[in-house]
N, C-alpha and C. Protein backbone atom coordinates (compact mmCIF):
# COMPACT_ATOMS: atom_id res chain seq x y z
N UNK A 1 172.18 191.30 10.24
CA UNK A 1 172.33 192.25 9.15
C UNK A 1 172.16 191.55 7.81
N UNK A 2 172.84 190.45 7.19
CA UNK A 2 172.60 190.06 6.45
C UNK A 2 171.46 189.22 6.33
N UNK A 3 170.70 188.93 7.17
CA UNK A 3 169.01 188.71 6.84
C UNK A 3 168.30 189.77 7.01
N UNK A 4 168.53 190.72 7.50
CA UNK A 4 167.84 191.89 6.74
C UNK A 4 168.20 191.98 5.29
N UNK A 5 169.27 192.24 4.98
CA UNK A 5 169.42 192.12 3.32
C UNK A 5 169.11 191.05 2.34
N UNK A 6 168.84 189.97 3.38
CA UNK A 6 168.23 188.97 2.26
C UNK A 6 167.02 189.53 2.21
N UNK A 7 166.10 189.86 3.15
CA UNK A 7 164.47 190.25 3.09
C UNK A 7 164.29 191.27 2.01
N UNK A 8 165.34 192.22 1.61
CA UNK A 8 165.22 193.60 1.42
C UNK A 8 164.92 192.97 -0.02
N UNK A 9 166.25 192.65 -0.32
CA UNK A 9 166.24 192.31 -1.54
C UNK A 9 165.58 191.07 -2.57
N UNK A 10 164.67 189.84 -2.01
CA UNK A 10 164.00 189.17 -1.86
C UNK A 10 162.23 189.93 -1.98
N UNK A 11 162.54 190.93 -1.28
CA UNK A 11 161.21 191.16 -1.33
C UNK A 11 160.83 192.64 -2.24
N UNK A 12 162.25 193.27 -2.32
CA UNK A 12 161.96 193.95 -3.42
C UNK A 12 162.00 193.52 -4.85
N UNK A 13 162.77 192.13 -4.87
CA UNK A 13 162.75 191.58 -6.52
C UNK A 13 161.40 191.28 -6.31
N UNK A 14 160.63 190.56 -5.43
CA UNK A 14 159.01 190.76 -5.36
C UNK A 14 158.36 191.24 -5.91
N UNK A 15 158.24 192.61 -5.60
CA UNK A 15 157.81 193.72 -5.87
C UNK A 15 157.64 193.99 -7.63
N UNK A 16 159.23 194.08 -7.87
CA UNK A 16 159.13 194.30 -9.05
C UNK A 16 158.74 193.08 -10.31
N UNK A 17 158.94 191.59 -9.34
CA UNK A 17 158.35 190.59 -10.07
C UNK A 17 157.18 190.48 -9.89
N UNK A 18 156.21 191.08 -9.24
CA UNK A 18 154.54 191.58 -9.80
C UNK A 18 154.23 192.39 -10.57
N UNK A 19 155.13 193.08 -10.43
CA UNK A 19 154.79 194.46 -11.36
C UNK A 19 154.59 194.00 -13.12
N UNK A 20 155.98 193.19 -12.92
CA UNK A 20 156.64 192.97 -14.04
C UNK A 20 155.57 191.81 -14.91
N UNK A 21 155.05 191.43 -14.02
CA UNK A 21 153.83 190.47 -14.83
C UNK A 21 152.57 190.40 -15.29
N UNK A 22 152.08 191.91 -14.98
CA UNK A 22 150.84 192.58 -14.69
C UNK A 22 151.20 192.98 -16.20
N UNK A 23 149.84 192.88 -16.81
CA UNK A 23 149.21 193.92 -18.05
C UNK A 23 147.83 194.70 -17.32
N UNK A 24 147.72 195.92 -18.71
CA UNK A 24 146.77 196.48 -17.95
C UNK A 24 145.06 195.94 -18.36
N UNK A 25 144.12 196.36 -17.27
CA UNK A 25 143.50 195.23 -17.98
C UNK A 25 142.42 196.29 -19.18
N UNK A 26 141.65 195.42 -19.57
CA UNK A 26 141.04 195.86 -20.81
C UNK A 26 139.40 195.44 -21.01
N UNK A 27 138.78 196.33 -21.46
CA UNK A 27 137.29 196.04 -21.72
C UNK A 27 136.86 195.85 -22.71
N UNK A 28 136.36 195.10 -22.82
CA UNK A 28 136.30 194.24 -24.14
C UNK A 28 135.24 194.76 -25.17
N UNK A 29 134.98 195.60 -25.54
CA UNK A 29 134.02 196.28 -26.49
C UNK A 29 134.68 196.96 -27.70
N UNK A 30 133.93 197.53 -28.31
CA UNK A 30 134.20 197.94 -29.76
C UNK A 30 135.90 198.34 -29.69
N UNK A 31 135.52 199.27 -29.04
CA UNK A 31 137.32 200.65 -29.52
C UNK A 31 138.23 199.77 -28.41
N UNK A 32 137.94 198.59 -27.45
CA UNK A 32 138.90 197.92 -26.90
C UNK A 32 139.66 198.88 -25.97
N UNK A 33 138.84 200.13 -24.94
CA UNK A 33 139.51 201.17 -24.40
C UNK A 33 140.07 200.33 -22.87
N UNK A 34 141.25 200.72 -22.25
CA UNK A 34 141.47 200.31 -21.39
C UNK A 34 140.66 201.09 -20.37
N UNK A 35 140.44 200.33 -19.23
CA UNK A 35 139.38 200.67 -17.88
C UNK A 35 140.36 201.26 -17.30
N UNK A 36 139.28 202.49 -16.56
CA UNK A 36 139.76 202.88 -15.26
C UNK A 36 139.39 202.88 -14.30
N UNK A 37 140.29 202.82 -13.03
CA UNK A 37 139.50 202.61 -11.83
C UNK A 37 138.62 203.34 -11.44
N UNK A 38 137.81 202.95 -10.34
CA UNK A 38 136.57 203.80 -9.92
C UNK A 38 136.71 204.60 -8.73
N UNK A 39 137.73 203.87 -8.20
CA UNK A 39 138.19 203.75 -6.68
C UNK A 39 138.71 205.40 -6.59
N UNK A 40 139.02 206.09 -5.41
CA UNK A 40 140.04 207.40 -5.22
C UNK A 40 140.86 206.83 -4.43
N UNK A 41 141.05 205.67 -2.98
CA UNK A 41 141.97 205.00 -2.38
C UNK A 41 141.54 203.49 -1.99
N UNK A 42 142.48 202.93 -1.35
CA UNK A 42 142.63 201.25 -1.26
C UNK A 42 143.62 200.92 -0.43
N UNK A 43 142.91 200.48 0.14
CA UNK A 43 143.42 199.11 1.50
C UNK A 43 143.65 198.13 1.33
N UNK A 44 144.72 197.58 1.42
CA UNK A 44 144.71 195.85 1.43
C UNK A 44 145.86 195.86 2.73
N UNK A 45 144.86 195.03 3.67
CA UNK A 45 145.80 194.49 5.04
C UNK A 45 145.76 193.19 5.05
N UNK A 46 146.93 192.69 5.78
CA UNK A 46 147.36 191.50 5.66
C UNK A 46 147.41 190.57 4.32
N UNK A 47 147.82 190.98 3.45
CA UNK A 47 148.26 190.34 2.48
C UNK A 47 149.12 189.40 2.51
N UNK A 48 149.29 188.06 2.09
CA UNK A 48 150.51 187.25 2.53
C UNK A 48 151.46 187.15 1.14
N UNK A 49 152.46 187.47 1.08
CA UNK A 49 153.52 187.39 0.20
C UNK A 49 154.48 185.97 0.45
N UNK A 50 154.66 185.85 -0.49
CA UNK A 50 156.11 184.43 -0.43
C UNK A 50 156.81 184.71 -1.90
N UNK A 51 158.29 185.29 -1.56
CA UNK A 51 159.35 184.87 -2.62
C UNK A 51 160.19 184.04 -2.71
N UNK A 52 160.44 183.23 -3.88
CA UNK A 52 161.25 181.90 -3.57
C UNK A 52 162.26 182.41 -4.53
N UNK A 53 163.43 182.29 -4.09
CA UNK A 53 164.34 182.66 -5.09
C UNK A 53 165.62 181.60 -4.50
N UNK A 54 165.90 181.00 -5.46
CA UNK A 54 166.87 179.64 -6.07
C UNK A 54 166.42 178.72 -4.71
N UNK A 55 165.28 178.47 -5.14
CA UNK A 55 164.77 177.88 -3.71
C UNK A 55 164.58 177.46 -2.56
N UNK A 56 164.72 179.13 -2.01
CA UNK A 56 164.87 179.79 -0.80
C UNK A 56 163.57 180.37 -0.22
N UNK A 57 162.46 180.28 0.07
CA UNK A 57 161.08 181.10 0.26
C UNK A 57 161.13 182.16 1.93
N UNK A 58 160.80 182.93 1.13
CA UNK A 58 159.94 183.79 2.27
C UNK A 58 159.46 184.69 2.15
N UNK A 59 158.54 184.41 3.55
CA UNK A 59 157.10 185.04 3.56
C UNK A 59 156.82 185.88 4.41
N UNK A 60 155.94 186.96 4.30
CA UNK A 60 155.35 188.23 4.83
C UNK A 60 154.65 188.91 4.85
N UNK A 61 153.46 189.55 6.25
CA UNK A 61 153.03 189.62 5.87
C UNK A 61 152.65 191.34 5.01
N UNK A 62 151.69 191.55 3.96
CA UNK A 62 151.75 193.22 3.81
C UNK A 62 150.96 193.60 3.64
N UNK A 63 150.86 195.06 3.82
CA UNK A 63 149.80 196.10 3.62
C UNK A 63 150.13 196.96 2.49
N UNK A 64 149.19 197.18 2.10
CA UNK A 64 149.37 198.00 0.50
C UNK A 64 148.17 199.15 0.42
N UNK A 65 148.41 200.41 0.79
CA UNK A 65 147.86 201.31 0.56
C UNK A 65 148.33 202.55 -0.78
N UNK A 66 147.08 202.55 -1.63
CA UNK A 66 147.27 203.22 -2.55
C UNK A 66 146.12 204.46 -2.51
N UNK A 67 146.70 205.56 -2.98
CA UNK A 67 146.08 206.43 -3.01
C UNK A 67 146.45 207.02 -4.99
N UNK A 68 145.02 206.82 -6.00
CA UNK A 68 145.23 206.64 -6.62
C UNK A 68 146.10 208.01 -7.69
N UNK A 69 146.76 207.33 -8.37
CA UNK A 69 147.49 207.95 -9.34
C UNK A 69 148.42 209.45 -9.09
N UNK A 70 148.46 208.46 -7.37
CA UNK A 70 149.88 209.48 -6.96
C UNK A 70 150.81 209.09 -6.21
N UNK A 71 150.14 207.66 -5.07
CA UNK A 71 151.12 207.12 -3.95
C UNK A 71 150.51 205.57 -3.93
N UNK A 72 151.64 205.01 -3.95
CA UNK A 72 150.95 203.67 -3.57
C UNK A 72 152.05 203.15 -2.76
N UNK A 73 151.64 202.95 -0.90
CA UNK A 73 153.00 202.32 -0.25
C UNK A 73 152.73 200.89 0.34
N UNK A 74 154.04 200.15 0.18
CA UNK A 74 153.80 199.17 0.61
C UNK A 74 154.64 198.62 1.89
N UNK A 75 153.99 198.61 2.97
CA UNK A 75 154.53 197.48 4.34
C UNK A 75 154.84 196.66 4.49
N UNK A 76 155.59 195.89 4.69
CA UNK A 76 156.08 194.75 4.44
C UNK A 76 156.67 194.33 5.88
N UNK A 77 156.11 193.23 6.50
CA UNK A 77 155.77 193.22 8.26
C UNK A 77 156.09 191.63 8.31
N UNK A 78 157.10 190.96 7.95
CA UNK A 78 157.33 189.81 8.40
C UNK A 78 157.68 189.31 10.05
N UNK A 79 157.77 190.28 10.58
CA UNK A 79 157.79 189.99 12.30
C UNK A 79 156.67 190.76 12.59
N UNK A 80 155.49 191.51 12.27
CA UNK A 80 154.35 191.75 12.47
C UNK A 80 154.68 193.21 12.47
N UNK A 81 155.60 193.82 12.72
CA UNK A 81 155.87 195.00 12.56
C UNK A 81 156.67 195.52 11.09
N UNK A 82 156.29 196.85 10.53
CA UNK A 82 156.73 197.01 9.46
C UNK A 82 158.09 197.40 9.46
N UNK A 83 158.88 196.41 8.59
CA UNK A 83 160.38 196.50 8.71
C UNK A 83 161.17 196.82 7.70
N UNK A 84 160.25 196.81 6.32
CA UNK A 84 160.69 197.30 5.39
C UNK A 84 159.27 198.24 4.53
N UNK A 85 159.87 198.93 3.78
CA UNK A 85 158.28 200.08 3.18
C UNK A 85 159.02 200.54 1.84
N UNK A 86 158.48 199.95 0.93
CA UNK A 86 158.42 201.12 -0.50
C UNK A 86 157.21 201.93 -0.90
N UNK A 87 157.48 202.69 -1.43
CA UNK A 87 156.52 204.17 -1.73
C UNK A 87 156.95 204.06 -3.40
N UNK A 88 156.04 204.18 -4.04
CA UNK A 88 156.00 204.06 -5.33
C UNK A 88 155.03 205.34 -5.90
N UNK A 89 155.37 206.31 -6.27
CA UNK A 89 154.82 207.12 -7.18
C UNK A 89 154.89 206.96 -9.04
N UNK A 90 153.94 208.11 -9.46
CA UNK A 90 154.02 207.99 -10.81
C UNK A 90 156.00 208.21 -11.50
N UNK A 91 156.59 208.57 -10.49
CA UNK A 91 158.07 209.01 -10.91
C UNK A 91 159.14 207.94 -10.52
N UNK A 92 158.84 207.62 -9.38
CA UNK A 92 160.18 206.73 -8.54
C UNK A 92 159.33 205.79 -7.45
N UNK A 93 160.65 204.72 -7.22
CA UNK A 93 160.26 204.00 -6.53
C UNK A 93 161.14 204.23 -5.34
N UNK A 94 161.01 204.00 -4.07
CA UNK A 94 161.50 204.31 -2.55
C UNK A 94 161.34 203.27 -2.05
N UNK A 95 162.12 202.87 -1.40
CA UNK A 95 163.00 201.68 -0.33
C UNK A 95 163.41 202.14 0.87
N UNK A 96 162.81 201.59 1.93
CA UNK A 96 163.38 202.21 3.12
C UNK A 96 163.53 200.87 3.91
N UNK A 97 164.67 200.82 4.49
CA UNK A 97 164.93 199.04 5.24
C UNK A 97 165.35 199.64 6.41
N UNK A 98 164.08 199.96 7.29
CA UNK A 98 163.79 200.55 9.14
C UNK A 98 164.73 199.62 9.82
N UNK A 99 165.19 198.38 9.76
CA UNK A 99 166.40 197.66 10.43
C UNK A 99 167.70 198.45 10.16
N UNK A 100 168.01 198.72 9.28
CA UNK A 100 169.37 199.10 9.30
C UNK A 100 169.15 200.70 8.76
N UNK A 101 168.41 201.34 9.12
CA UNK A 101 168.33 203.37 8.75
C UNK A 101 168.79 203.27 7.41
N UNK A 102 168.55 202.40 6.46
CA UNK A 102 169.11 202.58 4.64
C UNK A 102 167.81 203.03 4.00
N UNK A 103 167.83 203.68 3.41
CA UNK A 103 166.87 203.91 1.88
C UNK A 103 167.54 204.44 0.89
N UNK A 104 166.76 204.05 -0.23
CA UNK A 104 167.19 203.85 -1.84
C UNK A 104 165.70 204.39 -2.34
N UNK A 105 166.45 205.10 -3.61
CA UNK A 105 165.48 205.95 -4.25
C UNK A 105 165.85 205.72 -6.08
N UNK A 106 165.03 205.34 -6.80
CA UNK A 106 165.07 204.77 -8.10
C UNK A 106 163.92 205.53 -8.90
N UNK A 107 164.82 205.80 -10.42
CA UNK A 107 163.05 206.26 -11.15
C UNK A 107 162.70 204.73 -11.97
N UNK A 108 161.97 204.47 -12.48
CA UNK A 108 161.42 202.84 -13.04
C UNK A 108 162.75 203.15 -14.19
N UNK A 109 163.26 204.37 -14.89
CA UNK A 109 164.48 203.30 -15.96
C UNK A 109 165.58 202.80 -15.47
N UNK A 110 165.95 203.37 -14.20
CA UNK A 110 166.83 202.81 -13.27
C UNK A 110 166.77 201.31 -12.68
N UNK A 111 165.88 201.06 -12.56
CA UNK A 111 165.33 199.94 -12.19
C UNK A 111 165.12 199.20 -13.57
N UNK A 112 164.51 199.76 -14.68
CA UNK A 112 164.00 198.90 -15.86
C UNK A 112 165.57 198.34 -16.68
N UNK A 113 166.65 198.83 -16.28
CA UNK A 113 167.92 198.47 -16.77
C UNK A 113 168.18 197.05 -16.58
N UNK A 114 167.64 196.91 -15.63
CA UNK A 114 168.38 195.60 -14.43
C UNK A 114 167.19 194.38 -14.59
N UNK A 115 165.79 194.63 -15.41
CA UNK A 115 164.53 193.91 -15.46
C UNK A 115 164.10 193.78 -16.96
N UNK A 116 163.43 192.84 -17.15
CA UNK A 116 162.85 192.33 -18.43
C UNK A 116 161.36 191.55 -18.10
N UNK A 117 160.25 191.45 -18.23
CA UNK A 117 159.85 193.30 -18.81
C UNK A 117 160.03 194.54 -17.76
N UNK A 118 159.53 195.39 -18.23
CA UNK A 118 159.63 196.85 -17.70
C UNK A 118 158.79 196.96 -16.75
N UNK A 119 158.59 197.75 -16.21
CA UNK A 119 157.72 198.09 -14.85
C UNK A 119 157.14 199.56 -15.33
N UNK A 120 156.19 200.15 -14.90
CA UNK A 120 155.81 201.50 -14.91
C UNK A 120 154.71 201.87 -13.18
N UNK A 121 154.31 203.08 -13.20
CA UNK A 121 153.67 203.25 -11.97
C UNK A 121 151.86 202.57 -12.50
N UNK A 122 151.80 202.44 -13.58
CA UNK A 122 150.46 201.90 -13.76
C UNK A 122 150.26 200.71 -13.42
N UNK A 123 151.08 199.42 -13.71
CA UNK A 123 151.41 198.49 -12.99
C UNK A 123 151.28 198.09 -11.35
N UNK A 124 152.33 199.01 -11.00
CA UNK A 124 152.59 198.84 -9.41
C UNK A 124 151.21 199.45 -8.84
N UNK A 125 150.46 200.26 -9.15
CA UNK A 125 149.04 200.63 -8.99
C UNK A 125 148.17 199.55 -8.92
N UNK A 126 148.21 199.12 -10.21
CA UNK A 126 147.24 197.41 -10.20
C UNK A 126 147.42 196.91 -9.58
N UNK A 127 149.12 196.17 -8.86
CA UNK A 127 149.20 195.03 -7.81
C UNK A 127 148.85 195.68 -6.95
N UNK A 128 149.00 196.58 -5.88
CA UNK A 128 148.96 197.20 -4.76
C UNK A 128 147.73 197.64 -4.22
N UNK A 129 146.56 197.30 -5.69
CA UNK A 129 145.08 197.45 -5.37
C UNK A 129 144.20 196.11 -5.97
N UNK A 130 144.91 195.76 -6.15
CA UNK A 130 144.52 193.81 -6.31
C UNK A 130 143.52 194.45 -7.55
N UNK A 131 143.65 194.57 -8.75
CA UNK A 131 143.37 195.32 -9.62
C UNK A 131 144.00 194.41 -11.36
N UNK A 132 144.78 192.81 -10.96
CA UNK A 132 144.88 192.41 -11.46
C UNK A 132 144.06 191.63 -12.66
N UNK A 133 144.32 191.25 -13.79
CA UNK A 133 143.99 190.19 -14.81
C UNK A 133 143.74 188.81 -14.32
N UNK A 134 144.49 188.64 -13.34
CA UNK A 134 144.72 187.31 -12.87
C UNK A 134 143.53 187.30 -11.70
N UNK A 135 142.53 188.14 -11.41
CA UNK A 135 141.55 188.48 -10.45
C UNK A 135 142.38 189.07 -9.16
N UNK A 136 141.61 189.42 -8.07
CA UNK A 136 141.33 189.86 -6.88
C UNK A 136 141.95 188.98 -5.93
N UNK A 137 142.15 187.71 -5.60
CA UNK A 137 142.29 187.06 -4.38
C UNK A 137 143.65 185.98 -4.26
N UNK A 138 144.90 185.59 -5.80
CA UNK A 138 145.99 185.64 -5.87
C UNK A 138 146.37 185.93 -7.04
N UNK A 139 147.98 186.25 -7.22
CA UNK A 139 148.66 186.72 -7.76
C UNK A 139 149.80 185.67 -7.63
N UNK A 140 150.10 184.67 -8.85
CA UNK A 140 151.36 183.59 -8.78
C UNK A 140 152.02 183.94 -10.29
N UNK A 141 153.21 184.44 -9.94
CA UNK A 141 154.24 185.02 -11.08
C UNK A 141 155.54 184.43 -11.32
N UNK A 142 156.48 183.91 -12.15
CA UNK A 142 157.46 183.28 -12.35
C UNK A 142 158.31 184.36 -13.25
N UNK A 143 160.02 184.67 -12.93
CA UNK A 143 160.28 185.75 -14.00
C UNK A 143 161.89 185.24 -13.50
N UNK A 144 162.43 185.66 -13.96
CA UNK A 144 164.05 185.59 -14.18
C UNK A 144 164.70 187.00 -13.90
N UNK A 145 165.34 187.53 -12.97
CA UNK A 145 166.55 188.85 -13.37
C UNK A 145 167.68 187.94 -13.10
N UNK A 146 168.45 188.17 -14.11
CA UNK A 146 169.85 188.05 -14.24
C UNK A 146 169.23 186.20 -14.75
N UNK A 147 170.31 185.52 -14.01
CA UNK A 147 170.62 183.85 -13.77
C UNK A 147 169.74 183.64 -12.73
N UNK A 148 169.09 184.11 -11.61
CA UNK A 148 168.11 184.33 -10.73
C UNK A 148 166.45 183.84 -10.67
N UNK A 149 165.63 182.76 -10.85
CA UNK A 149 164.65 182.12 -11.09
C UNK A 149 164.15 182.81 -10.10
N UNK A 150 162.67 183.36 -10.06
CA UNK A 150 162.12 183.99 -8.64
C UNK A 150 160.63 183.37 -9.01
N UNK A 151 160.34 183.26 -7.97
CA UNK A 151 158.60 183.09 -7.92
C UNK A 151 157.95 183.86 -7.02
N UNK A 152 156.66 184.61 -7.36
CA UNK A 152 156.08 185.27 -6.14
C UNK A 152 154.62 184.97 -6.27
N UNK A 153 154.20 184.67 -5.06
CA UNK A 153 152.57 184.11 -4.78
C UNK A 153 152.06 185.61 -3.76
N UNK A 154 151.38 185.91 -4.21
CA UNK A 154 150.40 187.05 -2.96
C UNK A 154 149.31 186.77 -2.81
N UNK A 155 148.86 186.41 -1.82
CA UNK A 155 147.00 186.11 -1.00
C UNK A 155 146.55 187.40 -0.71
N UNK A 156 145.42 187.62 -1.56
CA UNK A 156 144.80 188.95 -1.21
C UNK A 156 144.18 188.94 -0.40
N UNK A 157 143.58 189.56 0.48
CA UNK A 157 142.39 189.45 1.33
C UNK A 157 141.41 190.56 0.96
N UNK A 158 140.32 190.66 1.48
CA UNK A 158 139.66 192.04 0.84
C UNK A 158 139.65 192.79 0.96
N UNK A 159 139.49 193.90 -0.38
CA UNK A 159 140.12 194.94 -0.01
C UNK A 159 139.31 196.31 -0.02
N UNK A 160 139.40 197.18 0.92
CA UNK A 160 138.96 198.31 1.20
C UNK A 160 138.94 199.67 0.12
N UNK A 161 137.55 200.44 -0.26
CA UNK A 161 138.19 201.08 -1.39
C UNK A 161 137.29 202.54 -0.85
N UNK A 162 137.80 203.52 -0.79
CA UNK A 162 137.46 204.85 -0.63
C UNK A 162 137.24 205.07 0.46
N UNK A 163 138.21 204.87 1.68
CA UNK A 163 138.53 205.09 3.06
C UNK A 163 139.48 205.83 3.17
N UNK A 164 139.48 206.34 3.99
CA UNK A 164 140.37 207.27 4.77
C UNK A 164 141.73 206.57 4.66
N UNK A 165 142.78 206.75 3.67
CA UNK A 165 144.20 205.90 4.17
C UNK A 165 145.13 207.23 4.32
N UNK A 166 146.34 206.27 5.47
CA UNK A 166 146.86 207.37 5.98
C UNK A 166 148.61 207.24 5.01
N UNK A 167 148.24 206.97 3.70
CA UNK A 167 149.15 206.43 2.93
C UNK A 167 150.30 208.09 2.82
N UNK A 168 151.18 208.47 3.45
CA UNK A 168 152.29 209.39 3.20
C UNK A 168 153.49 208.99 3.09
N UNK A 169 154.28 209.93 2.66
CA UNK A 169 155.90 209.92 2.54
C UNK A 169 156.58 209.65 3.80
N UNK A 170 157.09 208.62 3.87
CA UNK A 170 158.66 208.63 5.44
C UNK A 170 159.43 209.52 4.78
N UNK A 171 159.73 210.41 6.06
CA UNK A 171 160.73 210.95 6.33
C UNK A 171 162.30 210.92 6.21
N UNK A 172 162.43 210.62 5.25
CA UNK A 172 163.74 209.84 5.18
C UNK A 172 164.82 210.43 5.67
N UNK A 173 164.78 211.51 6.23
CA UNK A 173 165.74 212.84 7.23
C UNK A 173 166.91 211.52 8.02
N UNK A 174 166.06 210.97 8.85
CA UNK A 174 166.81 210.14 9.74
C UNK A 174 167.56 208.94 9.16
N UNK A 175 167.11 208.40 7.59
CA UNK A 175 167.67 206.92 7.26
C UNK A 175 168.91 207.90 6.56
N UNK A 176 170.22 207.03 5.89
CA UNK A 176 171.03 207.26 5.49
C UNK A 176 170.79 206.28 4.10
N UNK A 177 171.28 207.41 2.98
CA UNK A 177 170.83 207.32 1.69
C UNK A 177 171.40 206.21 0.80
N UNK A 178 171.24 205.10 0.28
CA UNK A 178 172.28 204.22 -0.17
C UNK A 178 171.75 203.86 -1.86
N UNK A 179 173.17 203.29 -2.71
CA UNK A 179 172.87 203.53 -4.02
C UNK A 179 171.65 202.04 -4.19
N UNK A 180 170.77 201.93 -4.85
CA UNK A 180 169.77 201.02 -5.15
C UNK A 180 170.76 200.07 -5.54
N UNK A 181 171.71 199.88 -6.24
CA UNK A 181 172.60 199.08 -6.70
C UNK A 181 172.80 197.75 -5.59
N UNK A 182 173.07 198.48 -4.57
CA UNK A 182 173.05 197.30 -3.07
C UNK A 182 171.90 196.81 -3.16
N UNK A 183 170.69 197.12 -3.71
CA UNK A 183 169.71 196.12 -2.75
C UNK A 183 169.45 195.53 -4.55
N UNK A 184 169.63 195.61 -5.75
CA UNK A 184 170.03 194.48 -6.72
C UNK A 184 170.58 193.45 -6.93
């Protein structure tokens, strides 16, 4: 139980320590308009994640399907099966930890209380479609919550864009509802 909660929370400060490091990116011409994607959905399988926090690492591997500018979920499969999943819309972010039937449900100021910088769904869009500044193939971020030093490295692999993804909402009927506060 309590290495499930280290994963949870390890890999959701993850999460939000990509987010949190991402700008959006920009095209460099006259009026300096920010780009938009071209894409309508996106695949990325097997992604390898590693969070090190007070230098502690671990790694996993994930899938990140986004369907744009409404769902973007992420798998998170460190025993090869998915054991933890957030769902990130333009409104809230969703936590579901399939080991122990818990999920947590947050809107980004709920979350942006507890983080420096802020997060938004435009962000979590970019990482989750390798859509970064930092290019396509890694993502190495350093950030602080609280007294807490975290580092997160993600290996992209390539990624799939206007396929069929079967990116939906879990059911959360069956998990039992818990305050986000626990997994902070």
């Amino acid at each position: 139980m309590l290495k499930e909660k280290k994963y949870i929370i390890i890999l959701l400060t993850g999460l939000v320590l990509v987010s949190c490091g991402v700008k959006k990116k920009v095209v460099s011409d006259q009026s300096s308009a920010v780009s938009e994607p071209t894409w309508h959905t996106c695949l990325i399988q097997n992604a390898k994640a590693t969070v090190t926090i007070h230098g502690e690492k671990v790694s996993a591997s994930v899938t990140m399907q986004t369907v744009r500018d409404s769902l973007a979920v992420i798998s998170v499969m460190p025993l090869g099966m998915e054991v933890i999943r957030f769902e990130a819309t333009p409104l809230e972010l969703i936590g579901i930890n399939k080991l122990d039937g818990t999920y947590a449900t947050a809107t980004y100021a709920e979350i942006n209380r507890r983080l420096v910088p802020t997060i938004n769904w435009d962000i979590i869009q970019q990482v989750c479609s390798a859509e970064l500044p930092t290019g396509d193939e890694k993502a190495h971020l350093q950030y602080r919550m609280g007294d807490k030093p975290i580092e997160l490295i993600i290996t992209y692999p390539k990624r799939k864009l206007d396929v069929p993804v079967r990116a939906t909402h879990l059911p959360t009927g069956k998990y039992q509802k818990i305050d986000i506060s626990r997994w902070l």
